[in-house]
Protein backbone atom coordinates (compact mmCIF):
# COMPACT_ATOMS: atom_id res chain seq x y z
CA UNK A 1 -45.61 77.37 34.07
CA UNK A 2 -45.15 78.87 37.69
CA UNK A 3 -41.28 78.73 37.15
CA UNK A 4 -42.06 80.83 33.76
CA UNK A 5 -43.69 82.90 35.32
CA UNK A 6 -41.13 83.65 38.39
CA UNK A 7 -38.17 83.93 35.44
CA UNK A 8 -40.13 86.53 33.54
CA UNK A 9 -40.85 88.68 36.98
CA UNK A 10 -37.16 88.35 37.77
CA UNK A 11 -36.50 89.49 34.15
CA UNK A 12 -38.40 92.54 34.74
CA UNK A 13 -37.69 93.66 38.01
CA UNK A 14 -33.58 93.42 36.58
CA UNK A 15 -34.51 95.59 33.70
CA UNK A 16 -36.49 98.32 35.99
CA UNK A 17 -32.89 98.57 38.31
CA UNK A 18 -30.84 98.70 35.29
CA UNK A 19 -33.00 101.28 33.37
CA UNK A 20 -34.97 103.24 36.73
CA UNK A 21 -38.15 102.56 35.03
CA UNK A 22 -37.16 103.19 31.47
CA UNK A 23 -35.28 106.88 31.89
CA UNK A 24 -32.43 105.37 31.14
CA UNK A 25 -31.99 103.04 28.28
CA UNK A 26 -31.45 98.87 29.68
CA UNK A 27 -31.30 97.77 25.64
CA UNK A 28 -27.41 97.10 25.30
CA UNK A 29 -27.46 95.56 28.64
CA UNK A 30 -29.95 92.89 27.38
CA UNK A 31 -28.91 92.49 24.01
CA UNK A 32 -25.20 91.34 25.09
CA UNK A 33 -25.98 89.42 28.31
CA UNK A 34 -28.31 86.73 29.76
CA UNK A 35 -30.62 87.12 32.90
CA UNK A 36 -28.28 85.16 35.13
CA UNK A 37 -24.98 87.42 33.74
CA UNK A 38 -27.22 90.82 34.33
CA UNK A 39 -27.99 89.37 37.77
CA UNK A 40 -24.19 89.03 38.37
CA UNK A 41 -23.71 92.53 36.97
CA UNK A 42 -26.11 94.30 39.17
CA UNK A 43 -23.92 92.37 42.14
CA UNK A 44 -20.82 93.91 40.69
CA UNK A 45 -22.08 97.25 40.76
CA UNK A 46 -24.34 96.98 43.99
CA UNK A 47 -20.72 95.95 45.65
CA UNK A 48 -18.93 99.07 44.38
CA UNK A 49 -21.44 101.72 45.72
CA UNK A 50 -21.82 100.33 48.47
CA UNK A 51 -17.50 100.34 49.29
CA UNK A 52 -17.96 103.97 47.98
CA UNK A 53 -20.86 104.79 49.48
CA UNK A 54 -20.03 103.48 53.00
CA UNK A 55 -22.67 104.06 55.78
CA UNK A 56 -24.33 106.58 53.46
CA UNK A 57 -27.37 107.13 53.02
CA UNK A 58 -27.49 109.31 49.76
CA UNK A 59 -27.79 108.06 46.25
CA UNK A 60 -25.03 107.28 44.40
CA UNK A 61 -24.30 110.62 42.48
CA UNK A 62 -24.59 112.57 45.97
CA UNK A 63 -22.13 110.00 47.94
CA UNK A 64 -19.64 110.19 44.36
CA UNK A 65 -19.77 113.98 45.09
CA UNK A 66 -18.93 113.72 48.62
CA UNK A 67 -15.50 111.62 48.43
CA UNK A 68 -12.64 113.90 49.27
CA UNK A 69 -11.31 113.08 45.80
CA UNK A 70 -8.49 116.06 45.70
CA UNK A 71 -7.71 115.50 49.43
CA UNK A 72 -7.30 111.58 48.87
CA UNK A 73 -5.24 112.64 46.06
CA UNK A 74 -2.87 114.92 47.94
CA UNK A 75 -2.23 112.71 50.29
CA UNK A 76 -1.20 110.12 47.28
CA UNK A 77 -3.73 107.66 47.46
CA UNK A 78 -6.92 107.45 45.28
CA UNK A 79 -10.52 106.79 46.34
CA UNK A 80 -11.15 103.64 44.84
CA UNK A 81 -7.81 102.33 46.90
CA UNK A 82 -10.62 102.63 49.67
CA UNK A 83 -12.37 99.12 48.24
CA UNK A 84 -11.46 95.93 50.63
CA UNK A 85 -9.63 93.59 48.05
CA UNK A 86 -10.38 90.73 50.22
CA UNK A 87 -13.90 91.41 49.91
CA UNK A 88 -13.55 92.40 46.20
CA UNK A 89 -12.05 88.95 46.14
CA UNK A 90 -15.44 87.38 47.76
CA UNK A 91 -17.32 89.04 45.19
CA UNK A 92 -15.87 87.19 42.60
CA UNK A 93 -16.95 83.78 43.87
CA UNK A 94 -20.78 85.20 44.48
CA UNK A 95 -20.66 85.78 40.28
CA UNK A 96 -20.95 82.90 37.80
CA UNK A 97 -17.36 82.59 36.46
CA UNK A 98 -19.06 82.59 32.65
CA UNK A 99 -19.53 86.48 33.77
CA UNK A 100 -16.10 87.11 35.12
CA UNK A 101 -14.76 85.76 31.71
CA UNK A 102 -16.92 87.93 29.68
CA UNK A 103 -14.91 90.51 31.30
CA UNK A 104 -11.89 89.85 32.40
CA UNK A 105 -9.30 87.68 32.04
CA UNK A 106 -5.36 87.07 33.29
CA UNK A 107 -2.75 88.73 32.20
CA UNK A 108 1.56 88.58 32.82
CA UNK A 109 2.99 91.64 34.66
CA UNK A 110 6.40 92.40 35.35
CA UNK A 111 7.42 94.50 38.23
CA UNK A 112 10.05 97.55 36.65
CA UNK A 113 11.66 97.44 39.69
CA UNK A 114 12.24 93.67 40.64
CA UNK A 115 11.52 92.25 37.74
CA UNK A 116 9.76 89.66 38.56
CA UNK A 117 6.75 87.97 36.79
CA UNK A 118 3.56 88.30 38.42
CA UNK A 119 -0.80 87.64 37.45
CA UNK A 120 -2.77 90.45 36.75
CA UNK A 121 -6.78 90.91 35.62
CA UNK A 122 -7.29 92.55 32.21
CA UNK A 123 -9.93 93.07 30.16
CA UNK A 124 -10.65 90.81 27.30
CA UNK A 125 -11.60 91.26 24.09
CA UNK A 126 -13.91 89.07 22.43
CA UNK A 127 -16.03 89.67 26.30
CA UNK A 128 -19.58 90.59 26.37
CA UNK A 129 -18.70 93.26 28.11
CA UNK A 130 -16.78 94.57 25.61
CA UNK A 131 -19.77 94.35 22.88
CA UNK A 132 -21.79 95.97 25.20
CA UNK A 133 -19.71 98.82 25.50
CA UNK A 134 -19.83 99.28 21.91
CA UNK A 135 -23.10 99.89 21.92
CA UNK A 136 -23.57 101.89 24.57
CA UNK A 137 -20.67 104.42 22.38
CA UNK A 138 -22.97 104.13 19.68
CA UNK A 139 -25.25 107.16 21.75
CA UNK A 140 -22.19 108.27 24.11
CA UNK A 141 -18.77 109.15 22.33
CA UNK A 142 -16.81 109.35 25.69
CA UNK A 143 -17.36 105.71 26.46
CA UNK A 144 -16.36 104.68 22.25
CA UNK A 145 -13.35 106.67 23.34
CA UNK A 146 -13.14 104.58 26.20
CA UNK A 147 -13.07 101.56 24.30
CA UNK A 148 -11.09 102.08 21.93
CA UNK A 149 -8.10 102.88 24.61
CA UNK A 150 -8.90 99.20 26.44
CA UNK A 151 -8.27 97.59 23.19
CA UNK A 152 -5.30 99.66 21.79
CA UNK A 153 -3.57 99.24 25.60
CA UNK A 154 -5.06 95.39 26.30
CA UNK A 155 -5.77 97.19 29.77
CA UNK A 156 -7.84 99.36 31.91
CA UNK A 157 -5.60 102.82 32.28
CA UNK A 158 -4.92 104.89 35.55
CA UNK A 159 -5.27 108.15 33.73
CA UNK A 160 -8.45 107.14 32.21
CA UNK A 161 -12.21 108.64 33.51
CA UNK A 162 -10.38 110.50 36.24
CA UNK A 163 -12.83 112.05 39.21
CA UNK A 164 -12.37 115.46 37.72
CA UNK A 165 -14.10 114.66 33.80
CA UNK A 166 -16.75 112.19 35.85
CA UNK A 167 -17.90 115.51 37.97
CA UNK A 168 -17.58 117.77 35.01
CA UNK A 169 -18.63 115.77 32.32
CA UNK A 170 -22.34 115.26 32.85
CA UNK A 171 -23.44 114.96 29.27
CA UNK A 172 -21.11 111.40 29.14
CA UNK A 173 -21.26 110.32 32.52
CA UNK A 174 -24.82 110.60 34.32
CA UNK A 175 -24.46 108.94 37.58
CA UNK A 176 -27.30 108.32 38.09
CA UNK A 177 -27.68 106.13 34.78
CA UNK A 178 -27.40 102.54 35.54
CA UNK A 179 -25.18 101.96 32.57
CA UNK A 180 -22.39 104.47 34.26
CA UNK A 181 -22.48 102.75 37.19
CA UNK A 182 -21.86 99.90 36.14
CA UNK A 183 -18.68 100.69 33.79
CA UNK A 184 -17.32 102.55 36.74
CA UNK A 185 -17.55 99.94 38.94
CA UNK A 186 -15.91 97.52 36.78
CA UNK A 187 -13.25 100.39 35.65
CA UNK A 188 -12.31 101.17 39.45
CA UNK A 189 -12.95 97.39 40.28
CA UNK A 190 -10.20 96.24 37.65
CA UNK A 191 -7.31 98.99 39.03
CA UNK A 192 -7.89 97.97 42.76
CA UNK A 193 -7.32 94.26 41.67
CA UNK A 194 -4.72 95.24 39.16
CA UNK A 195 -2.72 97.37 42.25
CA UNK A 196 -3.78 94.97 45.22
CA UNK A 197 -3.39 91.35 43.86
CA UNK A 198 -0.31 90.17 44.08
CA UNK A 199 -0.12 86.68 43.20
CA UNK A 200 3.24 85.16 40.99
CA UNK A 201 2.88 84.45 37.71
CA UNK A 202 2.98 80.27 36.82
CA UNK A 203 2.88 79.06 33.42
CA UNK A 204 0.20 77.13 32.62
């Protein structure tokens, strides 16, 4: 009964994160995942605001504000190249590997220019994570749109939610909503592995 108890409470205090005491909606989160997988979510998106957000102190929609986006840019990098892959790395064995395969899985790369065969995360379909997106496009056409361009490409796309429609675009991407967060993190999460791992490809 006690351990019932201590579940349920842990239940709860997961849904108040997700949904800041029910402003924003924590529904499609709990429909497509199970307490232990929203645990490892919040972990996933706790570790990307926090590599953003480095000794900040502001929330996260202040400290996204403050990045030097168009300066990083100039100077050819991008601000999500900031994230330590080794630590990125950690973070994957702190999450139950049933979450990691609900949303990603490995693909085969080739390099253009050497052509050599190499492993690389991508996002896969049948995933949770994928469902869940669905329904969260049911309410917010920008992230169907999103989507539907991971499943036509079998990939998460550099030229897709750049900096510039995340500021602008407040209708589609609140930053303070949970939800946002979280997709963001896993967006910016996938293209620092995706440009950082670098690991041959071996037939299995």
């Amino acid at each position: 009964m006690r351990k019932t108890l201590i579940l349920i409470l842990g239940f709860t205090i997961l849904q108040l994160n997700f949904s800041c005491k029910t402003q924003y909606s924590a529904t499609e989160l709990n429909n497509n995942f199970t307490t232990e997988q929203i645990a490892d979510l919040k972990k996933i998106s706790d570790f990307f605001k926090n590599q953003m957000c480095l000794n900040m102190t502001s929330d996260f929609k202040t400290c996204y504000k403050r990045i030097p986006h168009e300066y990083l840019e100039a100077t050819g990098n991008q601000f999500w190249s900031e994230i330590d892959f080794e630590k990125q790395k950690e973070l994957y064995k702190q999450i139950s590997p049933t979450t990691f395969n609900e949303i990603w899985t490995f693909c085969k790369s080739r390099d253009l220019k050497t052509g050599l065969e190499y492993r690389s995360v991508c996002p896969i379909y049948t995933g949770k994570y994928q469902k869940y997106l669905a329904d969260l496009g049911k309410n917010n056409e920008r992230i169907a749109k999103y989507l539907k361009r991971i499943q036509d490409y079998g990939d998460f796309n550099y030229f897709d939610i750049g900096y510039r429609e995340i500021l602008n675009d407040r209708k589609h991407f609140d930053l303070k909503d949970p939800n946002i967060q979280l997709i963001l993190a896993i967006h910016y999460l996938s293209l620092n592995d995706i440009d950082k791992r670098k690991e041959n490809w071996i037939a299995e």
